[in-house]
Structure formats: C-alpha cells, structure tokens
C-alpha atoms as a PDB file:
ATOM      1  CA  UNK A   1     -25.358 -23.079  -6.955  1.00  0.00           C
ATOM      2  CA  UNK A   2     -27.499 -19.758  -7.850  1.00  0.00           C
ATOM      3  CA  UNK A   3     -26.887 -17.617 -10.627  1.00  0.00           C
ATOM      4  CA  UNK A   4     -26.427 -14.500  -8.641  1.00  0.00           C
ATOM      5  CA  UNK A   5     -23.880 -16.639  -6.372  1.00  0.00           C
ATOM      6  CA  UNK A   6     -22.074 -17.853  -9.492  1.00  0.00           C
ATOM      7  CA  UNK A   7     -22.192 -13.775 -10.547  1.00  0.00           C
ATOM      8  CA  UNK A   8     -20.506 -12.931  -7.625  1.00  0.00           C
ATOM      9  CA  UNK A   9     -17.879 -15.784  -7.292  1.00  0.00           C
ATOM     10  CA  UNK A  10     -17.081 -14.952 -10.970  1.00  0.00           C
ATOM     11  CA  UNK A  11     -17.409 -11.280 -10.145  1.00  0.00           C
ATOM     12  CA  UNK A  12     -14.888 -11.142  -7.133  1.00  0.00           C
ATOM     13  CA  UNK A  13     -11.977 -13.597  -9.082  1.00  0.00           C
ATOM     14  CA  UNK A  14     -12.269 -10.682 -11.632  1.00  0.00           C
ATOM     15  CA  UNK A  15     -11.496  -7.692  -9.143  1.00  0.00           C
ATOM     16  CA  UNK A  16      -9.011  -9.125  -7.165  1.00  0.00           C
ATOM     17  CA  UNK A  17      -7.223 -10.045 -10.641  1.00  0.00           C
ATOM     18  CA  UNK A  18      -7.743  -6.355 -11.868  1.00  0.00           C
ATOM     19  CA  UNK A  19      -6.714  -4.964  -8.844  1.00  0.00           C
ATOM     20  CA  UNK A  20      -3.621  -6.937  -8.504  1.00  0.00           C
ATOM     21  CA  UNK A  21      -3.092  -5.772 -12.273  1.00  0.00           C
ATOM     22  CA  UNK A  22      -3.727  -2.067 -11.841  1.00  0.00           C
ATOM     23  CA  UNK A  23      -2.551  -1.628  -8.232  1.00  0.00           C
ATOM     24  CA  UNK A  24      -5.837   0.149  -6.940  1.00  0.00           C
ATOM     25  CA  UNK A  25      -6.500  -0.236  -3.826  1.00  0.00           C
ATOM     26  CA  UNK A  26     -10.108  -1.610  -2.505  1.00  0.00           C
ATOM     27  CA  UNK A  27     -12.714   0.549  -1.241  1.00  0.00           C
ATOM     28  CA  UNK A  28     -15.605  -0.786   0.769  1.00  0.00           C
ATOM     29  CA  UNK A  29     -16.943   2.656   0.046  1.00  0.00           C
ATOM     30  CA  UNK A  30     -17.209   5.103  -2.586  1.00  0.00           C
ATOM     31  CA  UNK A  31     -18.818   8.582  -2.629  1.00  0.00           C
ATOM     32  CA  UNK A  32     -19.640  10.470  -5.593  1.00  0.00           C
ATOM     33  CA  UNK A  33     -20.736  14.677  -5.270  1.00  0.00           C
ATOM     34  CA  UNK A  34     -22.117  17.250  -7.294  1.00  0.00           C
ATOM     35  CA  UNK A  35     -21.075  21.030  -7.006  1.00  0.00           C
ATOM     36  CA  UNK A  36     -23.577  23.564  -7.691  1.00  0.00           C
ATOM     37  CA  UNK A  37     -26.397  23.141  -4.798  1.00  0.00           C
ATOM     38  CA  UNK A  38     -24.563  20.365  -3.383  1.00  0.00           C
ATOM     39  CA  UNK A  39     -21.883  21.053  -1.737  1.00  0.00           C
ATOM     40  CA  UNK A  40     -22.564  24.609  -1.919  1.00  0.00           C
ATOM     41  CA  UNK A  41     -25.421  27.510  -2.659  1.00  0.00           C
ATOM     42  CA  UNK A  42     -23.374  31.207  -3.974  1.00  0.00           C
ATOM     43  CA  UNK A  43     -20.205  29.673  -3.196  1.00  0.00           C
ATOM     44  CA  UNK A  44     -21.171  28.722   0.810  1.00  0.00           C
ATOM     45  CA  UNK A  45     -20.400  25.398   2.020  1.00  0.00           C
ATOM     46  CA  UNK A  46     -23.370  23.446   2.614  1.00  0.00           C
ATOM     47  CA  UNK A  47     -24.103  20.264   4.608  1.00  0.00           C
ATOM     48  CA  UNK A  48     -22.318  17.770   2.085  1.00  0.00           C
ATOM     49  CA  UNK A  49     -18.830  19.594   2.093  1.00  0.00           C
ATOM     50  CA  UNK A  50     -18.719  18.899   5.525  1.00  0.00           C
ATOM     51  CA  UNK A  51     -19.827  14.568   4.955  1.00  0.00           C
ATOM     52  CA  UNK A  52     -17.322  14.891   2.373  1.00  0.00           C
ATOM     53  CA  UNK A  53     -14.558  15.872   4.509  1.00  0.00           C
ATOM     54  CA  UNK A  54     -15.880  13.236   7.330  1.00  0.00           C
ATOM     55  CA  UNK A  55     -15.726  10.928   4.629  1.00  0.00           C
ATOM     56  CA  UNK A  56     -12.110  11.798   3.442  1.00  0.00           C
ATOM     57  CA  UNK A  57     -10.592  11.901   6.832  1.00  0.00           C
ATOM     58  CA  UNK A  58     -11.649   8.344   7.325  1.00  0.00           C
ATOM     59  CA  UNK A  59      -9.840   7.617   3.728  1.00  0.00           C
ATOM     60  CA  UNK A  60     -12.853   6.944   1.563  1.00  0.00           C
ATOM     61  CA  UNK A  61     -12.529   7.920  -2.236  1.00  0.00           C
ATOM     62  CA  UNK A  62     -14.596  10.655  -2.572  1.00  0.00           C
ATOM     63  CA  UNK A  63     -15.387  12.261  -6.174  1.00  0.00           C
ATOM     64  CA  UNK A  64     -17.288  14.769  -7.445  1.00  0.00           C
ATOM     65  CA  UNK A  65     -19.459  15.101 -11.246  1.00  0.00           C
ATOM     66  CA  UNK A  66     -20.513  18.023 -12.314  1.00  0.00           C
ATOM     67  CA  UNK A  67     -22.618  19.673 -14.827  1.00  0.00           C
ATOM     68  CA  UNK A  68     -20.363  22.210 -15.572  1.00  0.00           C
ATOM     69  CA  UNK A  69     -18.361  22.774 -18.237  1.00  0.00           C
ATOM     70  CA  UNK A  70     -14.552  20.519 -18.921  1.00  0.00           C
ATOM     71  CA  UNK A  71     -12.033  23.245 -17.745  1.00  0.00           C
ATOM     72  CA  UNK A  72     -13.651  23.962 -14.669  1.00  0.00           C
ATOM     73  CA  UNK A  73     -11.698  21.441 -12.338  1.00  0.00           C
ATOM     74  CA  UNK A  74      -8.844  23.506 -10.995  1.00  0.00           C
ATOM     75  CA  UNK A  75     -11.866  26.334  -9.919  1.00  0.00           C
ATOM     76  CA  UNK A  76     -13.876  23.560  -7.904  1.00  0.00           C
ATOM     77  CA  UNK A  77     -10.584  22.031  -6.335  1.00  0.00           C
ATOM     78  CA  UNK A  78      -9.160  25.408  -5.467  1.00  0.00           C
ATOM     79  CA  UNK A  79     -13.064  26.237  -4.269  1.00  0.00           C
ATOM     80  CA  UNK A  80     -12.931  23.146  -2.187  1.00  0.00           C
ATOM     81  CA  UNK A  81      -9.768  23.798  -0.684  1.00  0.00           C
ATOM     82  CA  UNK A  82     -10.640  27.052   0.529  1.00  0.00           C
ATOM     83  CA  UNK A  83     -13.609  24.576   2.143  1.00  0.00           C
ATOM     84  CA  UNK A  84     -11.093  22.467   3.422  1.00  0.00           C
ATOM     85  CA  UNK A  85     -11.879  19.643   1.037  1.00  0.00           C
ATOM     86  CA  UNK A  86      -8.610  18.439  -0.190  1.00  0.00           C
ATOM     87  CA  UNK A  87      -9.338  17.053  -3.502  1.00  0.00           C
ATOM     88  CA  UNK A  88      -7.373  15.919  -6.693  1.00  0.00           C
ATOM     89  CA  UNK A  89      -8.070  17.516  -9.442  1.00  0.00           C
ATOM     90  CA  UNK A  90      -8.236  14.006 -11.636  1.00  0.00           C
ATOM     91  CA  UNK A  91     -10.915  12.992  -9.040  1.00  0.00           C
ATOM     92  CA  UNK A  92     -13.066  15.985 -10.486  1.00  0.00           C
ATOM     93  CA  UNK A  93     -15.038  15.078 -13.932  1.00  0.00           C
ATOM     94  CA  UNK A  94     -17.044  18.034 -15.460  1.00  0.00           C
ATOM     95  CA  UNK A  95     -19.497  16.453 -18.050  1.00  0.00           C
ATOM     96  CA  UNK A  96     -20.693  19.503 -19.214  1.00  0.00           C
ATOM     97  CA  UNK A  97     -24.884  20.460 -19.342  1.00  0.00           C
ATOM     98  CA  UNK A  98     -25.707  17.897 -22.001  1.00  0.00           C
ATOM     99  CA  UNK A  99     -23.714  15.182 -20.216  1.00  0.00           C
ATOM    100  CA  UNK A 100     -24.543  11.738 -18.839  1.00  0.00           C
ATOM    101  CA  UNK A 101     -23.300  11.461 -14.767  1.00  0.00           C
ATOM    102  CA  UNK A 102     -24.389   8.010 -14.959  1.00  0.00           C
ATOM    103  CA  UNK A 103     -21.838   6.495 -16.879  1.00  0.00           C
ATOM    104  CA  UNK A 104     -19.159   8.504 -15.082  1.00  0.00           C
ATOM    105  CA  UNK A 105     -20.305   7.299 -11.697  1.00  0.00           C
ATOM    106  CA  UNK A 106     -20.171   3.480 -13.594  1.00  0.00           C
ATOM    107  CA  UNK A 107     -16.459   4.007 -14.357  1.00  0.00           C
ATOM    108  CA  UNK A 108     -15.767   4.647 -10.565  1.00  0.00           C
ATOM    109  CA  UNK A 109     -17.458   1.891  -9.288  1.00  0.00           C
ATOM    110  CA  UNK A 110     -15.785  -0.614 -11.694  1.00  0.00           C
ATOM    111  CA  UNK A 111     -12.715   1.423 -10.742  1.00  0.00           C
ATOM    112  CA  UNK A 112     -12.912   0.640  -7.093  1.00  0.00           C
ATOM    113  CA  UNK A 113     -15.399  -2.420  -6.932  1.00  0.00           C
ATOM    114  CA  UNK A 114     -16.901  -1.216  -3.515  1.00  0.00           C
ATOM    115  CA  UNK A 115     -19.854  -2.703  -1.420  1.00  0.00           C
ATOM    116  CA  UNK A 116     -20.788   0.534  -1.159  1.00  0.00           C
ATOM    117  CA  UNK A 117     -21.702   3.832  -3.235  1.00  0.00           C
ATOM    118  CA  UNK A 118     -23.406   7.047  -2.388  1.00  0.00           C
ATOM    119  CA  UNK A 119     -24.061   9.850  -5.202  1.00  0.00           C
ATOM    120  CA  UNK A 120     -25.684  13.184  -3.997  1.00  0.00           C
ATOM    121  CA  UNK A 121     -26.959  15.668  -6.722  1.00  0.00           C
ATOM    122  CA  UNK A 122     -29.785  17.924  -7.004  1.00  0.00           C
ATOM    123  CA  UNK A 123     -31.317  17.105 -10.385  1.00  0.00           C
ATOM    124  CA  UNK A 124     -33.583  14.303 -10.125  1.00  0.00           C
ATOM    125  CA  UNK A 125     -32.205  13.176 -14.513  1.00  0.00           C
ATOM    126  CA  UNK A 126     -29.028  12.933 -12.849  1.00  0.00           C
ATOM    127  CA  UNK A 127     -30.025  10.733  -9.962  1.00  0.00           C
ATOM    128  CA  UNK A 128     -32.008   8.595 -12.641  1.00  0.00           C
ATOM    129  CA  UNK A 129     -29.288   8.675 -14.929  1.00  0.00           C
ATOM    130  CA  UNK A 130     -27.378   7.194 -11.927  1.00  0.00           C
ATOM    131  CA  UNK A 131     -29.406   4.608 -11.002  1.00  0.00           C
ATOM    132  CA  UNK A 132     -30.256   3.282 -14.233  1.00  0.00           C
ATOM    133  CA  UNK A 133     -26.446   2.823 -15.037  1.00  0.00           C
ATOM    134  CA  UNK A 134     -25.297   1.706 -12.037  1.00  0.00           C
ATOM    135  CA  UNK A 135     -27.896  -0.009 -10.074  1.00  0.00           C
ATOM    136  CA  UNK A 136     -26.400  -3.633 -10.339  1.00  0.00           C
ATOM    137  CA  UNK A 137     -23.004  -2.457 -10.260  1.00  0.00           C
ATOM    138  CA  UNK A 138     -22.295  -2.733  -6.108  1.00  0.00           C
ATOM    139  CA  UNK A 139     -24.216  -4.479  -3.559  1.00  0.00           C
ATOM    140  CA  UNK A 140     -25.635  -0.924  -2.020  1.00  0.00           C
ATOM    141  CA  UNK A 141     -26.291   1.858  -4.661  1.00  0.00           C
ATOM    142  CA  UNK A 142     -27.789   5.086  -2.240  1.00  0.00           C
ATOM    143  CA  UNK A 143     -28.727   8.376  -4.387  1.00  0.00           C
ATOM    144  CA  UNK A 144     -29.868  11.208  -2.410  1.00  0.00           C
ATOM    145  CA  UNK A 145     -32.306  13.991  -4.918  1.00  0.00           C
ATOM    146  CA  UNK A 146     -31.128  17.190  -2.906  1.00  0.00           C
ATOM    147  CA  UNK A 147     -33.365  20.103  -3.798  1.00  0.00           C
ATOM    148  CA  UNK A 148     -32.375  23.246  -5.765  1.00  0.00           C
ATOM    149  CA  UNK A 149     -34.941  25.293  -3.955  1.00  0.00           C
ATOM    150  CA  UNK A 150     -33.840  24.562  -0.495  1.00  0.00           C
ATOM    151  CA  UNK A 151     -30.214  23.752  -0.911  1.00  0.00           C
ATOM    152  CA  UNK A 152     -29.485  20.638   1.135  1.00  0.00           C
ATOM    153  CA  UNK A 153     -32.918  19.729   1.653  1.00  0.00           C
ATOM    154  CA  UNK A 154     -33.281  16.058   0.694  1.00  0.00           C
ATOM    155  CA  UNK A 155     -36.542  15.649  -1.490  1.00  0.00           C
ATOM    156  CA  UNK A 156     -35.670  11.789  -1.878  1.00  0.00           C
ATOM    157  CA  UNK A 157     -33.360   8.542  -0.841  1.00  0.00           C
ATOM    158  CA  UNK A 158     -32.959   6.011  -4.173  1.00  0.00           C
ATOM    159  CA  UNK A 159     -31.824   2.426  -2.702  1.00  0.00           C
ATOM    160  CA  UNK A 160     -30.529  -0.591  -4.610  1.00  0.00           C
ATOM    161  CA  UNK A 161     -30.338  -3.092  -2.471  1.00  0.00           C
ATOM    162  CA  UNK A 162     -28.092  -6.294  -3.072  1.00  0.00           C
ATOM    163  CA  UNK A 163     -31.270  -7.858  -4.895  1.00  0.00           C
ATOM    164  CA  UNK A 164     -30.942  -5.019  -6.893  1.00  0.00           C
ATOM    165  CA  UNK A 165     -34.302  -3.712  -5.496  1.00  0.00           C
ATOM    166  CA  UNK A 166     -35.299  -0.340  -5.824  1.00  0.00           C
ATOM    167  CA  UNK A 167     -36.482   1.058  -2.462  1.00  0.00           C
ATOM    168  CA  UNK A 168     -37.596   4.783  -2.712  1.00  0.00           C
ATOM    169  CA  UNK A 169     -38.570   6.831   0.480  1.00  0.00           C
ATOM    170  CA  UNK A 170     -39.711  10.313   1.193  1.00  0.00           C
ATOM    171  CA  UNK A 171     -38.542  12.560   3.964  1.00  0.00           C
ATOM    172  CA  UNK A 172     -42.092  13.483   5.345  1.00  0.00           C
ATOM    173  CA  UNK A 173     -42.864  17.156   6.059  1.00  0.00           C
ATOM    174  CA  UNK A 174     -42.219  17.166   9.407  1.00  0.00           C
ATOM    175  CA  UNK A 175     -38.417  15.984   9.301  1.00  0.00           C
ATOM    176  CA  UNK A 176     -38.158  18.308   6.235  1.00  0.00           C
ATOM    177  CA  UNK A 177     -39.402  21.385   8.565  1.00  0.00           C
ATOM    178  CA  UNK A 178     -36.432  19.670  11.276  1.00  0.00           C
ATOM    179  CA  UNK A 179     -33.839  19.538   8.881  1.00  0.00           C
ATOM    180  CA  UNK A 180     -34.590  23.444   7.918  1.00  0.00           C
ATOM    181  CA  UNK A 181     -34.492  24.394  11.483  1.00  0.00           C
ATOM    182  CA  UNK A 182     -30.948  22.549  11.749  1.00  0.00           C
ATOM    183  CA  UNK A 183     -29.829  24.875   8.889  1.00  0.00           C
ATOM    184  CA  UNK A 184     -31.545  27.956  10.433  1.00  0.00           C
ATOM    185  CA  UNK A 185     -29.429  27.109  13.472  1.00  0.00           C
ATOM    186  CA  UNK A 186     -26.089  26.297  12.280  1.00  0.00           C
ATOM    187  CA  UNK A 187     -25.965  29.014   9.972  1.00  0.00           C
ATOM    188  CA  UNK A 188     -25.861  27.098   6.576  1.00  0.00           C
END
C-alpha cells in the first residue's frame, strides 16, 4: 500500500472516532468568508453574501475571519442579518490586523474534516497565509484573492488539489470586463 493511502486510511479511522467523540456532524463542504470587501463594500452586500446564503440554505457550515478587531462579532452578525445571512455569532472569529487567518481556517477544517473548503478574502497575505496552513488539510483547498479595488472582482483562484498540487489561474481581462458588466447590471 502507498503512503498517501495509508495517510488517508489512518486519517479517516481518526475522524470518524473524533466525530463520534465530539458529536459534530460531517461536512463534505466547508466555506470560510471575510467581511470588509467581501461580502460587502460601505456596508452593501456584494456577490459573496448572496453564495453565502446559497450555501447556507443547502446546510453547509459557512464561517467568516476577519481582520477586524475581537469584539466586533455581534456588529457583523447583526450586519449580516440585516443581509439575510443568518449567522452564529461563535461561527464569527475576528483575528484582529496583526492576526494569522490561516491557522483559524486550520481549526475549521480539522473541526469538520470536509472534502471540501473554499476561503474568499481580499488580501492576497491572507490567502497565502491560508494556503500555506491548510493546503494538505482536505482533499480540495479553493482560495479566491478578491480585489479591494473592484470589490468582488476576482484577481485569482488558489487550488490544492488532492495531490496537494498548487494550481493557480488568472481570470483574463476579458471575463474580468464580463464580470464588471454583471455588477453594472445587477446593481452591486
């Protein structure tokens, strides 16, 4: 037998024993969001409140780590509410401006053990931070590097792949210049 099939045997006996343990439920799926010029530019929803609530209504955990300061959780929840994101409050982690999102986003994905995880943010040290801490941790890490300048606008789509690969692609200008339109239209 491999040693990355031998990983994953041993890796699976170890979540469904945790899980069993601590009663959490398995996700196939997890979603991870930042605030400020993600899910919204001066307070206006943007494109990812809305995925987040698509992803919520179909009962994926969906969390979201933010820059700003501990304290701030009960502003973004009522803020998302108003959205009509309906969020916990424990599911929001403020790190603060000097924190680390990667090792937050880590702590979810051992949390839930999903195939899946998707973390949008618009600071490309956070999408690093991100990848570097949890690019072996599920068997599909997406990060999507929103921009600040053009809120929404993806600049650039980090994969991990299940051979822990790192596959990095571009939107080229001409799907950028779509996307814009699509915003120009709906309003956002």
């Amino acid at each position: 037998m491999s040693r990355r099939l031998e990983f994953l045997i041993e890796r699976a006996r170890r979540v469904l024993e945790e899980k069993q343990e601590m009663g959490i439920s398995p996700s196939g799926e997890v979603h991870v969001f930042d605030f400020d010029l993600t899910l919204h530019s001066g307070y206006k929803a943007l494109q990812c409140a809305e995925i987040m609530k698509q992803h919520q209504s179909a009962g994926l955990p969906c969390y979201i780590v933010t820059a700003r300061k501990k304290g701030q959780e009960k502003h973004i929840k009522d803020t998302c509410k108003r959205w009509g994101i309906k969020i916990f409050q424990k599911n929001i982690f403020c790190v603060g401006n000097e924190g680390d999102k990667g090792p937050v986003v880590r702590k979810l994905i051992d949390r839930h053990q999903p195939e899946q995880c998707t973390f949008w943010d618009d600071k490309e040290h956070n999408c690093e931070s991100v990848y570097k801490n949890c690019y072996d941790a599920c068997e599909e890490l997406t990060i999507y590097h929103l921009s600040a300048a053009v809120p929404g606008d993806i600049r650039k789509k980090i994969v991990s792949d299940i051979n822990n690969e790192r596959i990095e692609t571009k939107p080229t200008l001409v799907e950028r210049r779509l996307f814009r339109n699509w915003r120009r239209l709906a309003k956002i």
